[in-house]
N, C-alpha and C. Protein backbone atom coordinates (compact mmCIF):
# COMPACT_ATOMS: atom_id res chain seq x y z
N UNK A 1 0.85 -1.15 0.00
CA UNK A 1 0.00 0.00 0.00
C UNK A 1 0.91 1.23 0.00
N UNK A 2 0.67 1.99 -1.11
CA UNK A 2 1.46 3.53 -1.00
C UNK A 2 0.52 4.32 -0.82
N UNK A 3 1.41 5.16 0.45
CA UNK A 3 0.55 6.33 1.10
C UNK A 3 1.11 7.50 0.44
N UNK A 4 0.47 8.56 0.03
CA UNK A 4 1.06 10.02 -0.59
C UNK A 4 1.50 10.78 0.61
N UNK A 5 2.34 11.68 0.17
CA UNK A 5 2.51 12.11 1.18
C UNK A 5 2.08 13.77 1.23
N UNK A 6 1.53 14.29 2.03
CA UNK A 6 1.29 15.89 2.05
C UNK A 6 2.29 16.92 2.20
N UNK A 7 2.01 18.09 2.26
CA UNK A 7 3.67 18.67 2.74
C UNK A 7 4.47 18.52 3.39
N UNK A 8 4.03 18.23 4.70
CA UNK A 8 5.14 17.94 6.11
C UNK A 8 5.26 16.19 6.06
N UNK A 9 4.33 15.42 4.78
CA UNK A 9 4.83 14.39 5.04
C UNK A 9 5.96 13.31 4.29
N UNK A 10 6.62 12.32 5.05
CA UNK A 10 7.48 11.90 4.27
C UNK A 10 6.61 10.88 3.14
N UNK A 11 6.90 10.76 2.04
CA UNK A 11 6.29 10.12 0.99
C UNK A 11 6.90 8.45 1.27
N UNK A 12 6.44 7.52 1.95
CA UNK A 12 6.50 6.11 2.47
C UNK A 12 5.62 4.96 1.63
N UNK A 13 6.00 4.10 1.70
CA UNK A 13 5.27 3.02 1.13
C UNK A 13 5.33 1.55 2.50
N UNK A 14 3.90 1.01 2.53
CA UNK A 14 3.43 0.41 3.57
C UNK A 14 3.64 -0.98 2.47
N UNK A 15 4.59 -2.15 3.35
CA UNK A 15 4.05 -3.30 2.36
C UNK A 15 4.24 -4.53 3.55
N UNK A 16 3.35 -5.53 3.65
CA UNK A 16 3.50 -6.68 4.15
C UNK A 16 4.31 -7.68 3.33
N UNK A 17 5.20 -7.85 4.42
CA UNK A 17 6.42 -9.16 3.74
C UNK A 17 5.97 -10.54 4.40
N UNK A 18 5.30 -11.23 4.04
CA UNK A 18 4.81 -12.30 5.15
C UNK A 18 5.96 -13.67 5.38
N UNK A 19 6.48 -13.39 4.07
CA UNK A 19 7.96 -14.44 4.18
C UNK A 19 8.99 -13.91 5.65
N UNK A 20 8.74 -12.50 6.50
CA UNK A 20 9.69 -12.14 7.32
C UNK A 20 8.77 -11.83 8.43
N UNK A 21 7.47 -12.06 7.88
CA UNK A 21 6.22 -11.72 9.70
C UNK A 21 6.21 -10.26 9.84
N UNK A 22 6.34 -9.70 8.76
CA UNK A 22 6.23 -8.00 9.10
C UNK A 22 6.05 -6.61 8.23
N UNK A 23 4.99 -6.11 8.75
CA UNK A 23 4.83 -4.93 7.74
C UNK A 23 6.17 -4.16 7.60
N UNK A 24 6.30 -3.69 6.59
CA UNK A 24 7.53 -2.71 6.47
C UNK A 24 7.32 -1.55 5.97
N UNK A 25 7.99 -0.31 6.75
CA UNK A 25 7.40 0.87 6.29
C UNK A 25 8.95 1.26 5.11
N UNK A 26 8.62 1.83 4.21
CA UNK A 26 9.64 1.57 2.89
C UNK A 26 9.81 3.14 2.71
N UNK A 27 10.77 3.79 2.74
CA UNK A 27 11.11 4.68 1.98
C UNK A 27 12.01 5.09 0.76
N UNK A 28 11.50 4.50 -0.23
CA UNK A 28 12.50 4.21 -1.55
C UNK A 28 13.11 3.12 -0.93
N UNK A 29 14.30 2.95 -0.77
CA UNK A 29 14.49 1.36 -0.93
C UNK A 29 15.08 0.81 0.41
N UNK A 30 14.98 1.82 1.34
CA UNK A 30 15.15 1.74 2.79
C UNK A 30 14.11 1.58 3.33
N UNK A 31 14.28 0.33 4.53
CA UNK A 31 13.18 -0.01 5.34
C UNK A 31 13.28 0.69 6.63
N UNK A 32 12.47 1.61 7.06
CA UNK A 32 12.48 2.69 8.11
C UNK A 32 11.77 2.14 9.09
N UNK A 33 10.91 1.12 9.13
CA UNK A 33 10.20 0.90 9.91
C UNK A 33 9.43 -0.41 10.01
N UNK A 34 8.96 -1.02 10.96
CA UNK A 34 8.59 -2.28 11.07
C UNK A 34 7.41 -2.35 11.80
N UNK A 35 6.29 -3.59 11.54
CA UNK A 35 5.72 -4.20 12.85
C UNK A 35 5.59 -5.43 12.30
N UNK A 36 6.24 -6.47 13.08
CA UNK A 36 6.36 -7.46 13.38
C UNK A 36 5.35 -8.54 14.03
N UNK A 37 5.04 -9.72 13.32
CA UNK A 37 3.65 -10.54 13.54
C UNK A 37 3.96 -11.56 13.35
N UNK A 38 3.19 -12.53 14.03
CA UNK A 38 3.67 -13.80 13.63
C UNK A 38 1.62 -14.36 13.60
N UNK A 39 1.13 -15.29 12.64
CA UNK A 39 0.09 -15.53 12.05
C UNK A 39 -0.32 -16.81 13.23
N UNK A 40 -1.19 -17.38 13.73
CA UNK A 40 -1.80 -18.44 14.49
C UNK A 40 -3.40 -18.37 13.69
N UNK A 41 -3.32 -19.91 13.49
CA UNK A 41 -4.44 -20.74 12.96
C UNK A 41 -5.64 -20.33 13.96
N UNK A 42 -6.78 -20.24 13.03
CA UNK A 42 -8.13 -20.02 14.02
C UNK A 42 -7.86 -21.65 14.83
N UNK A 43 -9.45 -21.03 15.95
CA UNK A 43 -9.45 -22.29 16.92
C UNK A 43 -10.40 -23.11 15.73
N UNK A 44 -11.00 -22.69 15.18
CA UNK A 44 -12.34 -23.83 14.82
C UNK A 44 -12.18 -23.34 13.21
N UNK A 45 -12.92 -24.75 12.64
CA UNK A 45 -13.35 -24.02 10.69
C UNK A 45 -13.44 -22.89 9.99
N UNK A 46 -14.02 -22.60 11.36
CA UNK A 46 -14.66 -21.31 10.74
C UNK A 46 -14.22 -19.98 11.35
N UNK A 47 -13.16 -20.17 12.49
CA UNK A 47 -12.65 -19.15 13.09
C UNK A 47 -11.41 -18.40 12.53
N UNK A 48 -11.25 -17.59 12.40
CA UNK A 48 -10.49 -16.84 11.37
C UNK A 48 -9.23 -16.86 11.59
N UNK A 49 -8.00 -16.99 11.35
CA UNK A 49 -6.42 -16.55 11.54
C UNK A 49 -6.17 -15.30 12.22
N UNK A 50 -5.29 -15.69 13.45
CA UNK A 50 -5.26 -14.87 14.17
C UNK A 50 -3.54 -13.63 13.73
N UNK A 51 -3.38 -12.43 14.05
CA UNK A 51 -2.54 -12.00 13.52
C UNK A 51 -1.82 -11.47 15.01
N UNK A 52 -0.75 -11.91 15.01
CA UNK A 52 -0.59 -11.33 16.89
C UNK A 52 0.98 -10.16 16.38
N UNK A 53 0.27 -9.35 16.76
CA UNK A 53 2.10 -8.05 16.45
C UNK A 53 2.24 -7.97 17.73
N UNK A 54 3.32 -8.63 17.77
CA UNK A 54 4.49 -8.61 18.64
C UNK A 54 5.80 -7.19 18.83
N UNK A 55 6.00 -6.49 17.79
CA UNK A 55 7.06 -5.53 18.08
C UNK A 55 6.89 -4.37 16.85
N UNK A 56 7.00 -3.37 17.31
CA UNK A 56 6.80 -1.54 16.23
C UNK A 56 7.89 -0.95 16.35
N UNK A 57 8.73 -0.60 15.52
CA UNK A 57 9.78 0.18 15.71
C UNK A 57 9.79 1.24 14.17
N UNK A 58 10.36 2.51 14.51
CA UNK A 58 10.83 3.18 13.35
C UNK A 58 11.93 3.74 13.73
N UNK A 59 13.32 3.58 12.69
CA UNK A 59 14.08 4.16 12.80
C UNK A 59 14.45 5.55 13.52
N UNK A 60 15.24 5.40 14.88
CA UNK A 60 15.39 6.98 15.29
C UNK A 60 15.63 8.11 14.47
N UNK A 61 16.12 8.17 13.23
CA UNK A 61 16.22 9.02 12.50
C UNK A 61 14.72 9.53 11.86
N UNK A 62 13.81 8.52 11.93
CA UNK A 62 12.53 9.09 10.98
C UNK A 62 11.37 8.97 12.31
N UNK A 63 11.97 9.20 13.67
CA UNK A 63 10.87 9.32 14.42
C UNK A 63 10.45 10.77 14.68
N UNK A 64 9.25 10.94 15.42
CA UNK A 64 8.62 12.39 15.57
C UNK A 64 7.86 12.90 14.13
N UNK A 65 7.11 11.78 13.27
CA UNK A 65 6.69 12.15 11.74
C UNK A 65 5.17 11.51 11.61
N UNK A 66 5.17 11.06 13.00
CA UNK A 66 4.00 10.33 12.91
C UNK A 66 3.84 8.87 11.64
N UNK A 67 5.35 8.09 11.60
CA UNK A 67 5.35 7.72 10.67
C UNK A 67 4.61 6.01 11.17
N UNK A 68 5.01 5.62 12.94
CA UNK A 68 4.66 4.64 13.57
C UNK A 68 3.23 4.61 13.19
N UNK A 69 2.48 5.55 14.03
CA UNK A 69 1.03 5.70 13.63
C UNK A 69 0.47 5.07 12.25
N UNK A 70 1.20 5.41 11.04
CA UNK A 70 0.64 5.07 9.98
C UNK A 70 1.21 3.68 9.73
N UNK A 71 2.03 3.32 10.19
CA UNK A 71 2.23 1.76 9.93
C UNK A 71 1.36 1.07 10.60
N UNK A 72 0.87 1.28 11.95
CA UNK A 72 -0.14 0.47 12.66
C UNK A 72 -1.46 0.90 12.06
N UNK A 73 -1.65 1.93 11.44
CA UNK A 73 -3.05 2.00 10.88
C UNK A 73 -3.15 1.50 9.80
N UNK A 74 -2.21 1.11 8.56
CA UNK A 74 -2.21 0.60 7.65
C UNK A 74 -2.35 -1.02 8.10
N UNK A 75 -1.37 -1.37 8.75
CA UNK A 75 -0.80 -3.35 9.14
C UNK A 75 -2.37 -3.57 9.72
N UNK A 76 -2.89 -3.10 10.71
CA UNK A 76 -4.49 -3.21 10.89
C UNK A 76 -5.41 -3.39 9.87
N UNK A 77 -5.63 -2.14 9.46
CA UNK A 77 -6.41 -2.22 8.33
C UNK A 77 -6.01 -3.64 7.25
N UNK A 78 -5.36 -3.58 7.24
CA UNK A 78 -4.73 -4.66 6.14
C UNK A 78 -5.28 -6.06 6.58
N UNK A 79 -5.18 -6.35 8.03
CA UNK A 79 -5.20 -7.32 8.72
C UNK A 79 -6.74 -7.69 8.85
N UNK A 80 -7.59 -6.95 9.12
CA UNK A 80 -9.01 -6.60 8.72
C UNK A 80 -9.37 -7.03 7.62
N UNK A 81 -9.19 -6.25 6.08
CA UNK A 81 -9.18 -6.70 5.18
C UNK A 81 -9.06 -8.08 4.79
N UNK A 82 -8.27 -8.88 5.46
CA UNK A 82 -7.72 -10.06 5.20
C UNK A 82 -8.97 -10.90 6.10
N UNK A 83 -9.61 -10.24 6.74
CA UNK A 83 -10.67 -11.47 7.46
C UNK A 83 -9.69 -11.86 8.06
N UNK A 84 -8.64 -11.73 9.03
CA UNK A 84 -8.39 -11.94 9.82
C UNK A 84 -8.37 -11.37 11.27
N UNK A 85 -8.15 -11.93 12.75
CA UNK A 85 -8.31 -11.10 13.94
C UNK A 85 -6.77 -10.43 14.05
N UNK A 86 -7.13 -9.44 15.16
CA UNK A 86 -5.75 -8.71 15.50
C UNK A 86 -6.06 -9.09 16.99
N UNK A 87 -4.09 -9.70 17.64
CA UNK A 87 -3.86 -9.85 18.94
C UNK A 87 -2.48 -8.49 19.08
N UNK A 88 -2.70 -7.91 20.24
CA UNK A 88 -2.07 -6.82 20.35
C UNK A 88 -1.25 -7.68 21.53
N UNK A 89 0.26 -8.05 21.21
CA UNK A 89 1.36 -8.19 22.56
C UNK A 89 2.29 -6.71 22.62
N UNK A 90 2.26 -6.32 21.47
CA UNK A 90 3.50 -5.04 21.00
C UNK A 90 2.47 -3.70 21.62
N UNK A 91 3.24 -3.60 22.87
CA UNK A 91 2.89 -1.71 23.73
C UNK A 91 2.48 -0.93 22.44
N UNK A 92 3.09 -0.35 21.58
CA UNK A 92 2.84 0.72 20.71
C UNK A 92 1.73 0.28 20.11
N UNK A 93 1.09 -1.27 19.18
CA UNK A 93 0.04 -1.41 18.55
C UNK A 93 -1.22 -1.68 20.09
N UNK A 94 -0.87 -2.23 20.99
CA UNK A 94 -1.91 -1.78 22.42
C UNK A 94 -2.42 -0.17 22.23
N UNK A 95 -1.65 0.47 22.52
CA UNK A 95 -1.59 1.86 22.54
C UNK A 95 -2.07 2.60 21.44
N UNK A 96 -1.84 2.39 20.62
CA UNK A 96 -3.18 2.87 19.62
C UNK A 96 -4.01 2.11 19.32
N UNK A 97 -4.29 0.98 19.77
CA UNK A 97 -6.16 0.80 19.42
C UNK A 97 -6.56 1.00 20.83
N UNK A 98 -6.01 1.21 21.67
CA UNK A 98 -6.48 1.76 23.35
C UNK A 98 -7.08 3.13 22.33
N UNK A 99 -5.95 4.00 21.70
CA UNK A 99 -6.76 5.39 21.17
C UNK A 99 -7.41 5.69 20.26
N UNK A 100 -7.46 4.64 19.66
CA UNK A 100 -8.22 4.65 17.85
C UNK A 100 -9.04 3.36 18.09
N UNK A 101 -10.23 3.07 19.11
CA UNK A 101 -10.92 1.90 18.89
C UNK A 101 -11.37 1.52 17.80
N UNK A 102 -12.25 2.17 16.89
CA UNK A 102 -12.61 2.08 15.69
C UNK A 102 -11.77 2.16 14.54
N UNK A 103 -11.87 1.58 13.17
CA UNK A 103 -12.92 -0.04 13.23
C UNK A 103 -12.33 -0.69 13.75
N UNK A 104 -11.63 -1.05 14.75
CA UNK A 104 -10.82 -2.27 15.34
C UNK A 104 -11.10 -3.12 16.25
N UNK A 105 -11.95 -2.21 16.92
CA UNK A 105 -12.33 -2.76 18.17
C UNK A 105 -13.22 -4.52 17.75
N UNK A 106 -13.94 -4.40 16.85
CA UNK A 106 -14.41 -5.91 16.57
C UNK A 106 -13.63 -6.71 16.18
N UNK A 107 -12.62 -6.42 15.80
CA UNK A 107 -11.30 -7.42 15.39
C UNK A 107 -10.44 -7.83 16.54
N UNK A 108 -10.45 -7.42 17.35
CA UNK A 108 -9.41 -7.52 18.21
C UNK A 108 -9.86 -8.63 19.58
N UNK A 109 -9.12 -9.44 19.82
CA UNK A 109 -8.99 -10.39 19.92
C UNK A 109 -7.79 -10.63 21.44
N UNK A 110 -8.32 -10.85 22.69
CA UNK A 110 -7.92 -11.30 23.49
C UNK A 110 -6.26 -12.23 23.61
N UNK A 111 -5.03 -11.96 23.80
CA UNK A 111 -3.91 -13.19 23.40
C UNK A 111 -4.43 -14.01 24.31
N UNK A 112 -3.92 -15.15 23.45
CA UNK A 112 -3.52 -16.74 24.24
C UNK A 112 -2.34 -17.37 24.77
N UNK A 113 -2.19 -18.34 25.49
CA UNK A 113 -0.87 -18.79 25.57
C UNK A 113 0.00 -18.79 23.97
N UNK A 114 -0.72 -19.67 23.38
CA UNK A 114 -0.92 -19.44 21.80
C UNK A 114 0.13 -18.76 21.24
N UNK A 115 -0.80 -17.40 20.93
CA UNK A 115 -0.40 -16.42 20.82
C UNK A 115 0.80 -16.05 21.49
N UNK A 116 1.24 -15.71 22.57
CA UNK A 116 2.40 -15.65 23.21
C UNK A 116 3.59 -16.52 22.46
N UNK A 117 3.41 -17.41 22.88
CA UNK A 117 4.67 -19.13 22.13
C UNK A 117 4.59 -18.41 20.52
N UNK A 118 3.69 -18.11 19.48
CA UNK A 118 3.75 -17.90 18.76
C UNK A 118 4.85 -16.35 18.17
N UNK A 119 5.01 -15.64 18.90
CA UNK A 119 5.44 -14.17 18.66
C UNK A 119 6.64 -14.49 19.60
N UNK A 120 6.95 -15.30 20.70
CA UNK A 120 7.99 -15.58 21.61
C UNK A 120 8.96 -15.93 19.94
N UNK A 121 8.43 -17.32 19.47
CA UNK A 121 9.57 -18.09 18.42
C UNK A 121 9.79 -17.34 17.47
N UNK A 122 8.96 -16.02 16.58
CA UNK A 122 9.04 -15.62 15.78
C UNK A 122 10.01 -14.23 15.81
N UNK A 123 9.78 -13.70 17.31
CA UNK A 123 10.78 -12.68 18.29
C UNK A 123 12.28 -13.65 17.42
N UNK A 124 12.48 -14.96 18.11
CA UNK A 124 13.80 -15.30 18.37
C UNK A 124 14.10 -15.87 16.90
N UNK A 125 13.45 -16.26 15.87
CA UNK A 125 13.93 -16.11 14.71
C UNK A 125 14.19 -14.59 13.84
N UNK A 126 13.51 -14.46 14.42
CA UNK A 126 14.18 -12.18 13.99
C UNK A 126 15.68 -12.31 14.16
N UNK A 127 16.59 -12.88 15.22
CA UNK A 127 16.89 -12.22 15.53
C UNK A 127 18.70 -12.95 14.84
């Protein structure tokens, strides 16, 4: 997803890499920014794939641009789109749907042990 950018903003491109578990915020051919997920199977047939972000970071150089914000509003949205739920372990994606409930709030999804073990292994293959 490419976002335009307005005057004060930096011109970024939002893309999910699912081969690496993580949205990436792209500026030309530098990756400035991240949120990090690791995917868990619904419980039942019909229960949807769960998406648990585990970690948000943007480069100290491109922080104070409000550039975090738009990666978690994009990786959401996206995640939505996909008919899938959102599990919030990562403080910064907590922290904005604590302030931006909507539309999220029906997506969002309680963690599990699950969930945890899931973003724990995917943490330690990051790394």
């Amino acid at each position: 997803m490419t976002e335009h950018a307005g005057e004060d903003e930096v011109a970024v491109e939002i893309v999910d890499n699912p081969a690496r578990g993580r949205f990436e915020l792209r500026q030309g051919d530098d990756v400035i920014g991240i949120a990090s997920y690791a995917v868990v199977p619904g419980d039942g047939p019909d229960a949807p794939d769960r998406v648990v972000f585990f970690h948000t970071e943007v480069r100290p150089d491109h922080e104070g641009q409000g550039l975090a914000g738009r990666l978690a509003s994009s990786a959401l949205e996206a995640t939505m789109a996909s008919g899938r739920s959102i599990v919030a372990l990562c403080p910064y994606i907590k922290t904005y749907l604590r302030r931006h409930p909507e539309p999220y709030a029906g997506s969002v999804l309680t963690p599990t042990s699950v969930d945890v073990e899931a973003a724990e292994r995917a943490a330690a293959a990051e790394r």
